[in-house]
Protein backbone atom coordinates (compact mmCIF):
# COMPACT_ATOMS: atom_id res chain seq x y z
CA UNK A 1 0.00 0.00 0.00
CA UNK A 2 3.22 2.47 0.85
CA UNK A 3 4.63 1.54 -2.62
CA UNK A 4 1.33 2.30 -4.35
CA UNK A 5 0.93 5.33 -1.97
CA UNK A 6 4.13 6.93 -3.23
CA UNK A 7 4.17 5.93 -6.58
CA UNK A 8 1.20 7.54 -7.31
CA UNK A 9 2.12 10.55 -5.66
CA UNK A 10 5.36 10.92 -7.61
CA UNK A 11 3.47 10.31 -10.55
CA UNK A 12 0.89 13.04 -10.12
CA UNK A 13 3.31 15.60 -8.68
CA UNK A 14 6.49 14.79 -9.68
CA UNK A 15 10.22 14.93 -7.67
CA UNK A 16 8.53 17.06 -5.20
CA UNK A 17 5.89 15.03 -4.59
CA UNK A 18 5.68 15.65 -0.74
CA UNK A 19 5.49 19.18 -1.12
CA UNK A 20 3.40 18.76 -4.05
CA UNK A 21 0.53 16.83 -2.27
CA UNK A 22 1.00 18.09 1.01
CA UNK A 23 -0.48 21.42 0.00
CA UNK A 24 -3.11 20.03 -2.39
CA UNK A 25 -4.50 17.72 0.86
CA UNK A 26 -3.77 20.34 3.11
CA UNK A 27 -1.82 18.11 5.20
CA UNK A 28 1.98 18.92 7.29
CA UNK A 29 4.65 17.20 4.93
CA UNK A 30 5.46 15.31 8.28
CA UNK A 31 1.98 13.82 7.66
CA UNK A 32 3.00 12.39 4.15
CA UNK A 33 6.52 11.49 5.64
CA UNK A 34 4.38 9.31 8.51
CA UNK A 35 2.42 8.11 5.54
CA UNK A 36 5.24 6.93 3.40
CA UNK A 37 7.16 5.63 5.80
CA UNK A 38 4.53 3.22 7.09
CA UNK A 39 4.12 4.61 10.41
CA UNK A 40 0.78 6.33 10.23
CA UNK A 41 -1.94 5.00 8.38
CA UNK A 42 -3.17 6.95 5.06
CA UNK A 43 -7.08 7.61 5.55
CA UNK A 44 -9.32 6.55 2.94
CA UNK A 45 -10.23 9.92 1.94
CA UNK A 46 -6.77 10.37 0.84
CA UNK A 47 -7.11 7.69 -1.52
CA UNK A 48 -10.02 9.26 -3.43
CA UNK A 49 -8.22 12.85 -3.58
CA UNK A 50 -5.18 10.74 -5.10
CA UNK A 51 -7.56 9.25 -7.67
CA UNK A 52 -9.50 12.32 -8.50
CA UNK A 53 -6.00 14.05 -9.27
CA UNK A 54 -4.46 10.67 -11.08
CA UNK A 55 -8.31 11.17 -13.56
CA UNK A 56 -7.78 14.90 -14.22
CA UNK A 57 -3.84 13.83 -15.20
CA UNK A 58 -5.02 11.30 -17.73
CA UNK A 59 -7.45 13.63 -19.09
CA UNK A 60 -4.95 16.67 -19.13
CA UNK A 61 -2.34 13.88 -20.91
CA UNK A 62 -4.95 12.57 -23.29
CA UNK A 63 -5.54 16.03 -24.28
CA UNK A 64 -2.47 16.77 -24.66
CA UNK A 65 -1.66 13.78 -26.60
CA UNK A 66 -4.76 14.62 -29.27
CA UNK A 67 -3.32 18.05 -29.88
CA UNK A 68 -0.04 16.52 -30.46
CA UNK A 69 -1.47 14.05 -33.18
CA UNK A 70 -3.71 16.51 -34.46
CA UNK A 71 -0.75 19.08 -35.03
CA UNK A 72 1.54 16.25 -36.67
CA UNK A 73 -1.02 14.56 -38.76
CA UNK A 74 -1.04 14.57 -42.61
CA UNK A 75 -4.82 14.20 -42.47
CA UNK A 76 -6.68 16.89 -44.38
CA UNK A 77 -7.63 19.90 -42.04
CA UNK A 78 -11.36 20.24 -40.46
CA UNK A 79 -11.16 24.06 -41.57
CA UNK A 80 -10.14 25.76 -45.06
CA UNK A 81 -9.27 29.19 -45.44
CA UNK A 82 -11.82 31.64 -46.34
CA UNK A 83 -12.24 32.14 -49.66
CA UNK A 84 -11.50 36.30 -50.30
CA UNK A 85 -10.17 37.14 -47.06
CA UNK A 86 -7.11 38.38 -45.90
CA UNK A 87 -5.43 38.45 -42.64
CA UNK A 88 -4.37 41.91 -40.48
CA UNK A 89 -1.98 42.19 -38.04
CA UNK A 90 -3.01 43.76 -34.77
CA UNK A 91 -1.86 44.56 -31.37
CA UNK A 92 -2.74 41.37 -29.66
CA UNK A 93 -1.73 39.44 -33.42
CA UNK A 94 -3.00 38.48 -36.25
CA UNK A 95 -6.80 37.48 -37.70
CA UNK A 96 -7.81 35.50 -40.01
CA UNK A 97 -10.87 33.30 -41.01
CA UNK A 98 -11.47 29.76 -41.70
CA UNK A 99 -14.54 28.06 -43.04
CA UNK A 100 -15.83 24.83 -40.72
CA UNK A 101 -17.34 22.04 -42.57
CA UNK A 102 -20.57 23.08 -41.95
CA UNK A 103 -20.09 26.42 -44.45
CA UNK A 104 -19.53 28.69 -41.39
CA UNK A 105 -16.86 31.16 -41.17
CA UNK A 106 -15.47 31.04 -37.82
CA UNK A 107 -12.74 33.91 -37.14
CA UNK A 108 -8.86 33.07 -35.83
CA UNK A 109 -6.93 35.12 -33.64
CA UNK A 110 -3.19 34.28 -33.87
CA UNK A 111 -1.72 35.86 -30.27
CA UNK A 112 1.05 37.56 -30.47
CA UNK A 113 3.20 35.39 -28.56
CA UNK A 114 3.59 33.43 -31.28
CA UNK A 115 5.25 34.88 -33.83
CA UNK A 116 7.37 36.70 -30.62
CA UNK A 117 8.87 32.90 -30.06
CA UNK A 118 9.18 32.69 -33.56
CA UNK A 119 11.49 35.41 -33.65
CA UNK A 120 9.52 38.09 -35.32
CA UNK A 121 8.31 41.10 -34.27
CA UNK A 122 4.88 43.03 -34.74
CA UNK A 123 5.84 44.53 -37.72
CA UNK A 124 6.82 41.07 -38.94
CA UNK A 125 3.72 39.03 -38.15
CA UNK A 126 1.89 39.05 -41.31
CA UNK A 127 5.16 38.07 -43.13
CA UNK A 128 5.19 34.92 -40.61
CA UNK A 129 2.31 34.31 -40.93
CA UNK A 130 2.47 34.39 -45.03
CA UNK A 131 5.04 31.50 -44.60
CA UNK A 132 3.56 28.85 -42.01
CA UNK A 133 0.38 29.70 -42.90
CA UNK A 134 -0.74 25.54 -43.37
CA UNK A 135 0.60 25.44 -40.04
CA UNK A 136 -1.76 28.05 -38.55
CA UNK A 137 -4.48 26.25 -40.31
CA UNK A 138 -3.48 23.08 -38.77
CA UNK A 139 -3.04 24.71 -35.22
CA UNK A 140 -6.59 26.46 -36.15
CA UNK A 141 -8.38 22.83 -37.17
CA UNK A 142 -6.74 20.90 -34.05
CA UNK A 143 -8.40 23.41 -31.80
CA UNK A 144 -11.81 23.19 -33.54
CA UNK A 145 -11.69 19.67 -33.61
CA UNK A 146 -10.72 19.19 -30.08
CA UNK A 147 -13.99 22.36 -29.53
CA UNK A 148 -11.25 24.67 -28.11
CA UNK A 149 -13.35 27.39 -29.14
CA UNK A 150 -16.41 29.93 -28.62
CA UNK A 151 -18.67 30.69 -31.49
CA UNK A 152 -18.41 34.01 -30.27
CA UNK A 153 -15.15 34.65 -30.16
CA UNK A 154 -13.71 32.10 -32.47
CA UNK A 155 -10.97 30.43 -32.19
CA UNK A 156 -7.84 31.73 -30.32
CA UNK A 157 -4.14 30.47 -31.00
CA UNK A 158 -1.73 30.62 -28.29
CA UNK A 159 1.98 29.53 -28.60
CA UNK A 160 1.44 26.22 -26.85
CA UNK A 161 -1.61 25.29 -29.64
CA UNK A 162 1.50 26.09 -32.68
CA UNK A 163 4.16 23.90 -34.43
CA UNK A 164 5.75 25.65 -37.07
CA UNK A 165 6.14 22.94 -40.11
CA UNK A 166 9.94 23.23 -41.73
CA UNK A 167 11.20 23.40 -38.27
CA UNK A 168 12.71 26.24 -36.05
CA UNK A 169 11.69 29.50 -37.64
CA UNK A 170 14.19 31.68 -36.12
CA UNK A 171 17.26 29.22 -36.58
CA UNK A 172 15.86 29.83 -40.77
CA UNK A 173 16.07 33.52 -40.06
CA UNK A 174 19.44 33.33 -38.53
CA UNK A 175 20.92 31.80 -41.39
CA UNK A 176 19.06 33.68 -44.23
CA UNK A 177 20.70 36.87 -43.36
């Protein structure tokens, strides 16, 4: 029961697990020490907290994991561009509009951050952009697919939803000039 006790608990919170789950059960680390170390017994509340957390890590993960695939897939994309529209570049980064399957148009917002880790700056975005745009309309469809979005507001893009296809942009722009 110890073994299962801890491994679970590193698994969930990592090297500093007894910190980690201490605060999260509201509970001395001494407690957890007690707990590991066999000398106290771990109540059976504790058990459920540790499988409610181990659920909303697989989900997190599986998430995770379906962006992943849906960013590195060669499957078509869920959204095309717009037919007749062209993006702008704004403060918070660029727009742009996809069509859903159903005929829809359903707006994009690029965040700045993006094109920021890319290496380019404001002035720069639309030019980004311009050259990864299948991978904005990948980044775009994942999101969709996975219903990332408000009808609303659209979709948003932030630099963790974004794999730039052909690699590291900036290293490119390094060595172009």
């Amino acid at each position: 029961m110890i073994q299962l006790f801890t491994a679970i608990a590193q698994l969930v919170y990592g090297t500093h697990w007894q910190a980690g789950i201490s605060g999260d059960l509201c509970v001395s680390e001494r407690t957890i020490r007690r707990w590991s170390a066999g000398t106290d017994r771990i109540p059976p509340g504790v058990w459920n907290e540790l499988r409610e957390r181990l659920f909303n890590r697989r989900v997190e993960v599986d998430r995770m994991y379906d962006r992943l695939s849906g960013l590195l897939s060669d499957e078509p994309c869920s959204l095309q561009p717009t037919p007749n529209t062209l993006p702008h570049a704004e403060l918070e980064g660029v727009y742009f509009s996809m069509t859903r399957p159903d005929g829809k148009v359903i707006h994009v917002l690029a965040r700045r951050e993006i094109f920021d880790d890319l290496g380019f700056g404001r002035a720069e975005a639309l030019r980004c952009y311009r050259e990864l745009s299948q991978s904005f309309y990948r980044a775009a469809s994942v999101k969709f697919d996975l219903r990332e979005f408000d009808d609303g507001q659209g979709i948003i893009l932030e630099a963790s939803d974004f794999i730039p296809a052909g690699g590291n942009v900036r290293q490119r722009q390094e060595t172009s000039t």
